[in-house]
Protein backbone atom coordinates (compact mmCIF):
# COMPACT_ATOMS: atom_id res chain seq x y z
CA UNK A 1 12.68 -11.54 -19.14
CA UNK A 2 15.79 -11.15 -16.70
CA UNK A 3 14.77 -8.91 -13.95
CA UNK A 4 17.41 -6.34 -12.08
CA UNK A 5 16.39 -6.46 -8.73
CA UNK A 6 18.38 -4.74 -5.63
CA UNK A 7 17.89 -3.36 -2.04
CA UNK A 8 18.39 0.90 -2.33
CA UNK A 9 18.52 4.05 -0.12
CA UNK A 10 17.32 6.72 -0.91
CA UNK A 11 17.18 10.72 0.71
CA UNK A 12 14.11 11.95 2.53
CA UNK A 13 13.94 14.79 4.73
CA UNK A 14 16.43 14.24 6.69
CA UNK A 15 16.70 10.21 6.68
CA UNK A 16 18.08 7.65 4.76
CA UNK A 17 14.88 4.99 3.31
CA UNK A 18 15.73 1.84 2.57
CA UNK A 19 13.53 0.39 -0.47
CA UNK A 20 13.33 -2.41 -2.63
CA UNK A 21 14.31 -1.70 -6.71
CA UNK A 22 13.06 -4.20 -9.19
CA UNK A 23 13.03 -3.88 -13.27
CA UNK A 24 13.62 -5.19 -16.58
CA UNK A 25 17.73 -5.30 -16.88
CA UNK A 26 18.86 -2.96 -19.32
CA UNK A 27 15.38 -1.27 -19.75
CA UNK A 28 15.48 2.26 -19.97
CA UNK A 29 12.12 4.99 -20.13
CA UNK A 30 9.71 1.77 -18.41
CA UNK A 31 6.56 3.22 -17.41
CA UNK A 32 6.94 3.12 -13.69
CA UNK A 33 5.27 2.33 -10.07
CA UNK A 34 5.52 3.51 -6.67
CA UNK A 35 4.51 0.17 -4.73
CA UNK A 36 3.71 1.11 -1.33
CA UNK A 37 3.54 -2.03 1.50
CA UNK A 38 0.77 -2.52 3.82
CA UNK A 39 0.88 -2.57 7.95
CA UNK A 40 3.21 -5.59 7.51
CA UNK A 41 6.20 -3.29 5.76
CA UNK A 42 8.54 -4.46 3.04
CA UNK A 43 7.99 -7.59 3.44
CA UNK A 44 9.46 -10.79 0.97
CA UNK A 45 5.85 -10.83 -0.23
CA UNK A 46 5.95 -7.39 -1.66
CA UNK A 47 9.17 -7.97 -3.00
CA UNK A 48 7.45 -10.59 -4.93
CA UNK A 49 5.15 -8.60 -6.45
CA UNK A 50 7.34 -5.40 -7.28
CA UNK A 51 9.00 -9.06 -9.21
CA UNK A 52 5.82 -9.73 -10.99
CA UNK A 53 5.27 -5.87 -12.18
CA UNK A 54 8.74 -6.06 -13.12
CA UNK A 55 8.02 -8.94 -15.41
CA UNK A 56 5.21 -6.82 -16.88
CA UNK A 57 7.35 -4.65 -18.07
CA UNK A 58 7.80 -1.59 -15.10
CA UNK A 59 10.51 0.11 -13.27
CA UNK A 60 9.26 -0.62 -9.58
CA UNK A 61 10.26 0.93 -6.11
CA UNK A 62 9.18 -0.14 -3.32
CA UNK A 63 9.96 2.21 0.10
CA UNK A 64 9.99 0.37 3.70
CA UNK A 65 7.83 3.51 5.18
CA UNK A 66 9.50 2.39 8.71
CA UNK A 67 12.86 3.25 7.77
CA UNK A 68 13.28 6.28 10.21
CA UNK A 69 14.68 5.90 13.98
CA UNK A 70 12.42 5.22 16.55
CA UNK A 71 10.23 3.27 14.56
CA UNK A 72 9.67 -0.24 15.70
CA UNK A 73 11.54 -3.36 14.21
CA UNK A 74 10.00 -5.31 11.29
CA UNK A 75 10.28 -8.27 14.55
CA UNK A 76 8.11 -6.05 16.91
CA UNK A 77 5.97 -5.70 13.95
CA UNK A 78 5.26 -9.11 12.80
CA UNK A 79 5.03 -10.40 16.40
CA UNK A 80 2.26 -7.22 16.98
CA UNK A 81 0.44 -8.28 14.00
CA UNK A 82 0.41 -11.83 14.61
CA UNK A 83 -1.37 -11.55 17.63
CA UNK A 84 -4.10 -8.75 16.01
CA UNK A 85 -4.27 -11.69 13.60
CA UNK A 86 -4.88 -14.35 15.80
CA UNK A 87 -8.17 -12.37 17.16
CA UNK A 88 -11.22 -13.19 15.27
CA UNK A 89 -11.96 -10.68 12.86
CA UNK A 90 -15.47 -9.54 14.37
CA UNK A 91 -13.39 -8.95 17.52
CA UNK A 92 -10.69 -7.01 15.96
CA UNK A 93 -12.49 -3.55 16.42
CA UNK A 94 -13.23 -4.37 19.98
CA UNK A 95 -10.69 -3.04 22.27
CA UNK A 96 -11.96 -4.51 25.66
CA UNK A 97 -12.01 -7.87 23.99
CA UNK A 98 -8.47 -6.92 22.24
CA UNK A 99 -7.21 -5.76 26.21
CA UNK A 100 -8.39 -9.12 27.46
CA UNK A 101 -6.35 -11.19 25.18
CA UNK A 102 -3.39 -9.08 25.91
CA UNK A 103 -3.70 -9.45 29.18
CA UNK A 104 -2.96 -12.99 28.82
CA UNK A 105 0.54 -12.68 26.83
CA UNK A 106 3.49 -12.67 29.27
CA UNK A 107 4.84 -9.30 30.21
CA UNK A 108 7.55 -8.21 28.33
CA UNK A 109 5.88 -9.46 24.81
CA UNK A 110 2.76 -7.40 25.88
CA UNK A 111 4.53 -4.10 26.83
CA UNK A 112 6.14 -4.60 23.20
CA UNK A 113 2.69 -5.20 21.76
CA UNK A 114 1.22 -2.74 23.03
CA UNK A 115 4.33 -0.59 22.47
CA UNK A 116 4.01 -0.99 18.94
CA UNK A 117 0.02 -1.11 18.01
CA UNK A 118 -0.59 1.93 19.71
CA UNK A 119 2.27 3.53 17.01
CA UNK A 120 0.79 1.99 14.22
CA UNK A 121 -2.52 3.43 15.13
CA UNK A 122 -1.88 6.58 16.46
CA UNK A 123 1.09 7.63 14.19
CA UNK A 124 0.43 10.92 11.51
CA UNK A 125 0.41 9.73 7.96
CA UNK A 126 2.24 13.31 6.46
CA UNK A 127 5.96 11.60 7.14
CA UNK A 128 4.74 8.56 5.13
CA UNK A 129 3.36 10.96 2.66
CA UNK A 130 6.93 12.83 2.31
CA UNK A 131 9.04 10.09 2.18
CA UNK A 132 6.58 8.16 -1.10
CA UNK A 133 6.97 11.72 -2.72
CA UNK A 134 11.04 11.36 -2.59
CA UNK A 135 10.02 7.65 -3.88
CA UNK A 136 8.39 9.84 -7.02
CA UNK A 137 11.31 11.84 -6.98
CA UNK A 138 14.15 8.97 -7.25
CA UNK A 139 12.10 6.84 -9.41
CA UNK A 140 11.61 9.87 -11.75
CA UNK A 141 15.02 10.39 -12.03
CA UNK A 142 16.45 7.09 -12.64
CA UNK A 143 17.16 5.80 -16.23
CA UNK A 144 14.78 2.92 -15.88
CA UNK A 145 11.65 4.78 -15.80
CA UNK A 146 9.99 7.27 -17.97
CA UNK A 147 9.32 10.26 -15.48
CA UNK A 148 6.10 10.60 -17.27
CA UNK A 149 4.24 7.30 -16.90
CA UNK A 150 4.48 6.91 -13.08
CA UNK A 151 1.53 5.77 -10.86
CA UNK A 152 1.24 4.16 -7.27
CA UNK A 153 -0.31 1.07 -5.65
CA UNK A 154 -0.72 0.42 -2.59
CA UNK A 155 -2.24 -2.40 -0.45
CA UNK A 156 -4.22 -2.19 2.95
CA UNK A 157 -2.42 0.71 4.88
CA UNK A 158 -0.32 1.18 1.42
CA UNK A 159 -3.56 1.52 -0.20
CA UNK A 160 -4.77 4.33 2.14
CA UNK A 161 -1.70 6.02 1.29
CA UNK A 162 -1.86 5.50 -2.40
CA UNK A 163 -4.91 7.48 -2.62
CA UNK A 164 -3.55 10.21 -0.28
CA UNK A 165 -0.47 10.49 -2.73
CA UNK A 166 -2.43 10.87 -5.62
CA UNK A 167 -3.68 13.88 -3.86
CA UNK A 168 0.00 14.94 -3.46
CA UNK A 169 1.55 14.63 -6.35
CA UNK A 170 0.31 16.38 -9.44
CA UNK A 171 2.55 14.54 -12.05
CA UNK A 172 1.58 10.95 -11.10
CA UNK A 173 -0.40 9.08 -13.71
CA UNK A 174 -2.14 6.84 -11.94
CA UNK A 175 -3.32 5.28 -8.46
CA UNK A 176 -4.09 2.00 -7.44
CA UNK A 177 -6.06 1.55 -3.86
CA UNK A 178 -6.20 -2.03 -2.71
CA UNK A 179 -8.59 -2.50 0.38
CA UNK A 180 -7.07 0.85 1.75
CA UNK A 181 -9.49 3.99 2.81
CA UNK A 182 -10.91 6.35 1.13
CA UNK A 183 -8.65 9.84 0.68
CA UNK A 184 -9.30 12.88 2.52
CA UNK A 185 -12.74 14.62 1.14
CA UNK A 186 -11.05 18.21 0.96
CA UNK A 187 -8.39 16.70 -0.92
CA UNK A 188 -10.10 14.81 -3.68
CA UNK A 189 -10.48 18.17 -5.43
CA UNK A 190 -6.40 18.43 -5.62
CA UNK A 191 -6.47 14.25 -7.69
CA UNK A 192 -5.15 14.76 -11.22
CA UNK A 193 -5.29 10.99 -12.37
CA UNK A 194 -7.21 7.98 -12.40
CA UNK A 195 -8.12 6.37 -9.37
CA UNK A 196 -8.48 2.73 -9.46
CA UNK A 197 -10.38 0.84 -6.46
CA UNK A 198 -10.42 -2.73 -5.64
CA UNK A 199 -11.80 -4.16 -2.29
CA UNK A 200 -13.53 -7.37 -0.56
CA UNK A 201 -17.48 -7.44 -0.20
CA UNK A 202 -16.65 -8.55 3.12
CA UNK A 203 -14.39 -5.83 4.59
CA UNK A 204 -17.12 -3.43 5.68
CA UNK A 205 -15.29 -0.97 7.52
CA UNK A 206 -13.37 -0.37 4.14
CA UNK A 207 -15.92 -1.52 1.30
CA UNK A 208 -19.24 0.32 2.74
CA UNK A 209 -17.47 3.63 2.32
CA UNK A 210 -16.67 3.25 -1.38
CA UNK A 211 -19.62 5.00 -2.72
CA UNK A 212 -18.94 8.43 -0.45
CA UNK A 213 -15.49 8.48 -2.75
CA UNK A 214 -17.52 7.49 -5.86
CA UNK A 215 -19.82 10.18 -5.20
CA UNK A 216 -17.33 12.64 -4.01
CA UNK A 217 -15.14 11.49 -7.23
CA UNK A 218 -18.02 12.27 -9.72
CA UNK A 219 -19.20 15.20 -8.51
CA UNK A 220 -15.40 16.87 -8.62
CA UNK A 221 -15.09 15.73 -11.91
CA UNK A 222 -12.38 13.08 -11.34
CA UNK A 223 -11.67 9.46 -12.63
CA UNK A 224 -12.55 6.56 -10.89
CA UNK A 225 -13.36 2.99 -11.02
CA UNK A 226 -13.84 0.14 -8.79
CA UNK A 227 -14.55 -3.23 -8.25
CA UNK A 228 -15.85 -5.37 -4.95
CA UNK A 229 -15.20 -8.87 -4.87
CA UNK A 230 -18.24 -10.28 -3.25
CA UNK A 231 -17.14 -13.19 -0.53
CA UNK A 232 -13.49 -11.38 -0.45
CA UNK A 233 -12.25 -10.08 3.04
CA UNK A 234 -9.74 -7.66 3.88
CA UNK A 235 -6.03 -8.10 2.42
CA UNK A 236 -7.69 -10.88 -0.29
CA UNK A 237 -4.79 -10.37 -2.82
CA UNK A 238 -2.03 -11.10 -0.06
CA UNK A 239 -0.91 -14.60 -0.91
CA UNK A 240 0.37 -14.97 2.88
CA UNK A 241 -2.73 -14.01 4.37
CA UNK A 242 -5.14 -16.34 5.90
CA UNK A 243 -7.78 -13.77 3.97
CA UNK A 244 -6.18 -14.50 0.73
CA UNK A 245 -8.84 -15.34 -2.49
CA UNK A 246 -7.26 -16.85 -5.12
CA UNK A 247 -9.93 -15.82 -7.76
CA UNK A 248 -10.43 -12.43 -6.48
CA UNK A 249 -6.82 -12.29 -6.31
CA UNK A 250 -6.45 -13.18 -10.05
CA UNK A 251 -8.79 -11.21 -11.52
CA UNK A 252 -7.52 -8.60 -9.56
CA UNK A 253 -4.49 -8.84 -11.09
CA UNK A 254 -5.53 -8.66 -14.80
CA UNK A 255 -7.23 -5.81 -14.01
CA UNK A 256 -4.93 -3.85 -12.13
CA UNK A 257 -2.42 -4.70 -15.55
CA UNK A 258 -5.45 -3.41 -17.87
CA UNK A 259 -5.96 -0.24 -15.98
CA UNK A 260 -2.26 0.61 -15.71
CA UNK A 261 -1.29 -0.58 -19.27
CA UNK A 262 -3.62 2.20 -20.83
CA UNK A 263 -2.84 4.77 -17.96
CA UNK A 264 0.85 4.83 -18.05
């Protein structure tokens, strides 16, 4: 299947976002999906799998949520992350350990460091939020896809959001939550579709919370599913990660393309 696949702006609120646009060439009513990054941002890796959903068969756009001025640099943030990265994952949560490390990066890369995780950490999700419902909006609109078989997926951060958006956007007809945090409990009552969960056995701060949603899910009537991956840490479907499980990843992927297959 030859794939169209091309770098796009769209309009929201004010700014221009720049996404990433990949589908069958020459398809036209393609069920279709939001694909929303994690902390990283539109990165070549999630190009690669808007590619591979493509392939399936579905108009995909992918947003770079740090479009807007003032945000930092896809640089800043790689060279942020690598050093979070490079702290032992037990350690990651622990900011006087986290301060000490810093400490010991030469001045101008920690000021930008430090610059740039306290954004990430302390910014408000509602902008991200607004600019993945004019995602909605342009994907709706465009040829490719059918305006009424569109869900999101998200990964880490990305996943977070996809849960939020399904609170957002009563026409979406599905939601996909990789690793990302549970959705706000006085929103789940505003969810119109199937949720869809999938998470590592060994990312506790994310995984140990996944029976409040089930439970909060059930008892306001809403659809969801989910599967742990027992061994699988954070960010286990990221094929650049150091986290990354190949057979959690796999699976993973046949089930996302069951659930969304008979959802959209």
């Amino acid at each position: 299947m030859e794939i169209e696949k091309k770098e796009i702006n769209y309009h929201s609120a004010g700014a221009q976002i720049r996404a990433y646009f990949a589908a069958p060439r020459g398809g036209s009513r393609l069920p279709g999906i939001v694909l929303i990054h994690d902390i990283f941002g539109l990165s070549d890796n999630l190009r690669d799998i808007a590619n591979r959903f493509a392939s399936e068969g579905y108009a995909v756009i992918a947003p770079h949520l740090y479009s807007r001025p003032g945000n930092p640099s896809p640089e800043e943030i790689e060279k942020s992350m690598a050093f979070i990265m490079s702290i032992p994952p037990s350690e990651q949560r622990n900011q006087d350990f986290v301060k000490s490390k810093m400490a010991d990066l030469p001045e101008s890369e920690r000021q930008m460091v430090q610059r740039t995780w306290s954004w990430m950490t302390n910014r408000s999700y509602s902008t991200n939020i607004e600019d993945l419902k004019a995602a909605f909006r342009w994907l709706s609109e465009n040829e490719a896809a059918d305006r009424n078989r569109i869900g999101c997926l998200g990964f880490c951060m990305g996943g977070t959001l996809a849960g939020r958006l399904a609170c957002s956007i009563r026409e979406l007809k599905a939601s996909v939550i990789f690793y990302g945090e549970n959705p706000p409990p006085d929103k789940i009552a505003d969810i119109r579709c199937p949720v869809l969960g999938l998470y590592g056995g060994e990312d506790h701060r994310i995984t140990d919370k996944v029976p409040e949603l089930e439970k909060a899910m059930k008892a306001a009537g809403k659809s969801f599913e989910y599967k742990i991956y027992p061994g699988a840490h954070h960010a286990f479907f990221s094929s650049v990660a150091k986290s990354y499980n190949e057979s959690a990843a796999k699976d993973s992927w046949n089930v996302v393309i069951g659930f969304l297959s008979q959802k959209l």
